[in-house]
Protein backbone atom coordinates (compact mmCIF):
# COMPACT_ATOMS: atom_id res chain seq x y z
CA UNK A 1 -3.76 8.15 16.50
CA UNK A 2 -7.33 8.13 14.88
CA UNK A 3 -5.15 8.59 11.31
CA UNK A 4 -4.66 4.60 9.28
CA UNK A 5 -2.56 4.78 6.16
CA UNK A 6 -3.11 1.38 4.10
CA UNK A 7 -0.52 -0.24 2.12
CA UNK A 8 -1.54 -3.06 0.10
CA UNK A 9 1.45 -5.19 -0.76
CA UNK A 10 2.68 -5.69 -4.31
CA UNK A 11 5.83 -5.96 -6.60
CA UNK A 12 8.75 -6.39 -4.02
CA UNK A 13 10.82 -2.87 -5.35
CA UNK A 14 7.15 -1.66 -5.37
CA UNK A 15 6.37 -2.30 -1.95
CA UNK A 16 9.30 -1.40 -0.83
CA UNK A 17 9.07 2.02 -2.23
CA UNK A 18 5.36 1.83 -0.79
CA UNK A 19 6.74 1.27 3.05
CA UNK A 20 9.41 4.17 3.06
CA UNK A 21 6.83 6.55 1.97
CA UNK A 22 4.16 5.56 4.14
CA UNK A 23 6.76 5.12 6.90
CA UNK A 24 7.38 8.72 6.64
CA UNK A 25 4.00 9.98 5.92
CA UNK A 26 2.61 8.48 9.17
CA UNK A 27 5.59 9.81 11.19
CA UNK A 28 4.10 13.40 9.67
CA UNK A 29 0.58 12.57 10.46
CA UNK A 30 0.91 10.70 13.57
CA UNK A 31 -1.01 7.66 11.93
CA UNK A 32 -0.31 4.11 12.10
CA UNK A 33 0.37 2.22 8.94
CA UNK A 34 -1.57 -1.11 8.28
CA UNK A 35 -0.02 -3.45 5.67
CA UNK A 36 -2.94 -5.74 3.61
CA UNK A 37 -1.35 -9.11 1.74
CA UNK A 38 -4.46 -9.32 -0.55
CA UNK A 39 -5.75 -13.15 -1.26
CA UNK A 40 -7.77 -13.73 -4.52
CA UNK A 41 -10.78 -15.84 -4.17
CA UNK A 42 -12.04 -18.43 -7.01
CA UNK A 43 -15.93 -17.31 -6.69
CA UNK A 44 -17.64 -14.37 -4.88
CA UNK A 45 -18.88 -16.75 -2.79
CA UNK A 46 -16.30 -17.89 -0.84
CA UNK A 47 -15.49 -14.60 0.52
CA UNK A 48 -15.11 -15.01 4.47
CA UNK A 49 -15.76 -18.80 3.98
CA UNK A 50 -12.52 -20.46 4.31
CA UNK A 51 -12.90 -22.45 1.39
CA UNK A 52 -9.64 -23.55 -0.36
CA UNK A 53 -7.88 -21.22 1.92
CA UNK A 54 -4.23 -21.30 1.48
CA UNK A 55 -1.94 -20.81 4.28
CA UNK A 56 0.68 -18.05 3.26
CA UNK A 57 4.53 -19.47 2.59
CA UNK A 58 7.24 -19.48 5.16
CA UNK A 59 9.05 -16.74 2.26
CA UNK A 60 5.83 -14.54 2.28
CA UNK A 61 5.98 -14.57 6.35
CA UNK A 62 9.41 -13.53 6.09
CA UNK A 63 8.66 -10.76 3.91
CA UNK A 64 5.31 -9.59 5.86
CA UNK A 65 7.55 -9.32 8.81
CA UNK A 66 10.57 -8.00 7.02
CA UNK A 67 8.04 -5.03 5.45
CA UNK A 68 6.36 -4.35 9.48
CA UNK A 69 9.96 -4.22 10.79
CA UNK A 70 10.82 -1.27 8.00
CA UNK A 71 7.48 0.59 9.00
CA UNK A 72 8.25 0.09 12.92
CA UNK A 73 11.60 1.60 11.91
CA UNK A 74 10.26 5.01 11.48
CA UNK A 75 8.57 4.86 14.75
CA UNK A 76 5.30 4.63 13.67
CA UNK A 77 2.71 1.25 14.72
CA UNK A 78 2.20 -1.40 11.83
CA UNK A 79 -0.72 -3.78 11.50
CA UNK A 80 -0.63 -7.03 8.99
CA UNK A 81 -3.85 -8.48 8.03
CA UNK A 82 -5.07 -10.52 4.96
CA UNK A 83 -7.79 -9.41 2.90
CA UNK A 84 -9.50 -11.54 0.54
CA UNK A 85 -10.79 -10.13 -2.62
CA UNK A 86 -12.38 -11.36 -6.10
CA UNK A 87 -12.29 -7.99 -7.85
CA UNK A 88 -9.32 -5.80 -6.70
CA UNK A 89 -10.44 -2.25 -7.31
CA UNK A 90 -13.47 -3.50 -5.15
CA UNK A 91 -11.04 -5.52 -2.92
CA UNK A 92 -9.02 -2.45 -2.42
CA UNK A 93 -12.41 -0.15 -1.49
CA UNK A 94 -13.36 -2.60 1.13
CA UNK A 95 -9.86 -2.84 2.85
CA UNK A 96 -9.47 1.24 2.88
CA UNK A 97 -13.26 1.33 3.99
CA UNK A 98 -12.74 -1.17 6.82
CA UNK A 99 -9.38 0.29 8.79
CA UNK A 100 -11.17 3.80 7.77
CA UNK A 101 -7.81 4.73 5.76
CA UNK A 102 -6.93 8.67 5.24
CA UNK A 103 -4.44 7.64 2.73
CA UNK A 104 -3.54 4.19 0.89
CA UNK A 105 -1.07 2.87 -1.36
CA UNK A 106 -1.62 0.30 -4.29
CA UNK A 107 -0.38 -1.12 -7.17
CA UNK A 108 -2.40 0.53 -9.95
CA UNK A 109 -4.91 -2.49 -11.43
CA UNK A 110 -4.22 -3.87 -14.39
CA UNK A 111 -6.54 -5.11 -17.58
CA UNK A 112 -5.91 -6.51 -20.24
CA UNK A 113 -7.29 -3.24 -21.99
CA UNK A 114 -4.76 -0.49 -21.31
CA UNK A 115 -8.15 2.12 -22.02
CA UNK A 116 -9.50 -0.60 -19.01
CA UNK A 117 -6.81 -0.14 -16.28
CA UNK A 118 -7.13 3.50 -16.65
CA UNK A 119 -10.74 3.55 -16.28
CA UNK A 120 -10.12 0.85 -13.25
CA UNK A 121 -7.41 3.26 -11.73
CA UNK A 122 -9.81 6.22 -12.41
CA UNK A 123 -12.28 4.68 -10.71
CA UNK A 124 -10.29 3.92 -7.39
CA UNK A 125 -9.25 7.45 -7.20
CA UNK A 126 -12.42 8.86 -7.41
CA UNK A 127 -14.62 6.72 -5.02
CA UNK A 128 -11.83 5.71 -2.61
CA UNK A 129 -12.59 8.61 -0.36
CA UNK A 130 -8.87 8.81 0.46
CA UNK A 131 -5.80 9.76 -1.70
CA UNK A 132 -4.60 6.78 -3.44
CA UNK A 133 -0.86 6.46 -4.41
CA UNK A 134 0.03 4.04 -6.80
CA UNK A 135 3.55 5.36 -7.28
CA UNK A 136 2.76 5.96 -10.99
CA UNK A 137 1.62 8.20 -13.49
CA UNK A 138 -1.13 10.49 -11.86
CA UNK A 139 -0.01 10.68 -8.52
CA UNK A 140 1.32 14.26 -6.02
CA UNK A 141 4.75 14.80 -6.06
CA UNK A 142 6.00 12.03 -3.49
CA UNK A 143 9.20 10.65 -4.87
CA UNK A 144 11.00 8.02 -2.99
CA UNK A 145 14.77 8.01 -3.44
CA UNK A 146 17.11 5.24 -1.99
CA UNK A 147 19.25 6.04 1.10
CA UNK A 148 22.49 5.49 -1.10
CA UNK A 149 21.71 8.04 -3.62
CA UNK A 150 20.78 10.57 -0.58
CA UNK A 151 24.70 12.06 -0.66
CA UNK A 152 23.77 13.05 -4.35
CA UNK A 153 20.89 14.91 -3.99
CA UNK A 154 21.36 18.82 -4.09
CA UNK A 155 21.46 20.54 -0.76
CA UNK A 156 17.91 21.45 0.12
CA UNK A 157 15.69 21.79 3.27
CA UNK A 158 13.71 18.32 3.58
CA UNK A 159 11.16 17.10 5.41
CA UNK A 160 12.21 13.54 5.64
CA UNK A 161 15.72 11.77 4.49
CA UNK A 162 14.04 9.91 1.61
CA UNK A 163 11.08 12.35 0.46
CA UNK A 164 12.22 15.36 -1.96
């Protein structure tokens, strides 16, 4: 399995739209899916240094572990690490550069400039090295749908039970 898939955690519908997709998409590829719980850091300098380091809450353990027990569900291996970041498009770079990612998922950055978090999200795209899904406007044609609405969907050869 030389393939990693990233998925940096977000929004909790987000990320859970995040894990089913990558779930499936590293059953295709025969890749292994590494979740990142990104840490903001005060100054640049701290980065690495352990300074002011919070310890992540009992909920967020719960949740890291409830998110690596959906990946594991679709047979595929799941890695959890913490990255620490003070600018998240560059935060984002590093973690994909560092597992050597084919593919990662993100929450698209945000600015307080709408023209900025395009130019921010334009940016990530197009130096990533890797195709970045941000579940949002500008990304292939993965759709995630929910295993209840399944029985709705019109009858049609699928890959996967929740990609159409």
């Amino acid at each position: 399995m030389a393939s990693t898939i990233v998925v940096i955690m977000g929004e909790r519908e987000w990320t859970n739209r995040a894990l089913h997709l990558s779930g499936a998409l590293a059953r295709e590829w025969r890749a292994a899916v590494v979740l990142v719980q990104m840490a903001p850091v005060a100054h640049l300098e701290y980065l690495g240094a352990g300074v002011d380091e919070a310890l992540l809450s009992y909920a967020d353990m719960e949740q890291l572990s409830a998110c690596a027990a959906t990946v594991e569900s679709y047979g595929v291996p799941v890695d959890v690490r913490l990255f620490e970041y003070s600018d998240y498009v560059g935060g984002v770079m590093c973690a994909a550069e560092q597992v050597g990612a084919a593919a990662v998922f993100a929450p698209a950055p945000t600015a307080w400039l709408p023209g900025l978090a395009r130019l921010q999200r334009w940016w990530l795209r197009h130096s990533l090295g890797a195709p970045l899904y941000t579940l949002g406007e500008g990304d292939g044609p993965l759709v995630w749908t929910p295993p209840a609405a399944l029985g709705d969907a019109p009858a049609a050869p699928q890959t996967s039970p929740i990609l159409r």
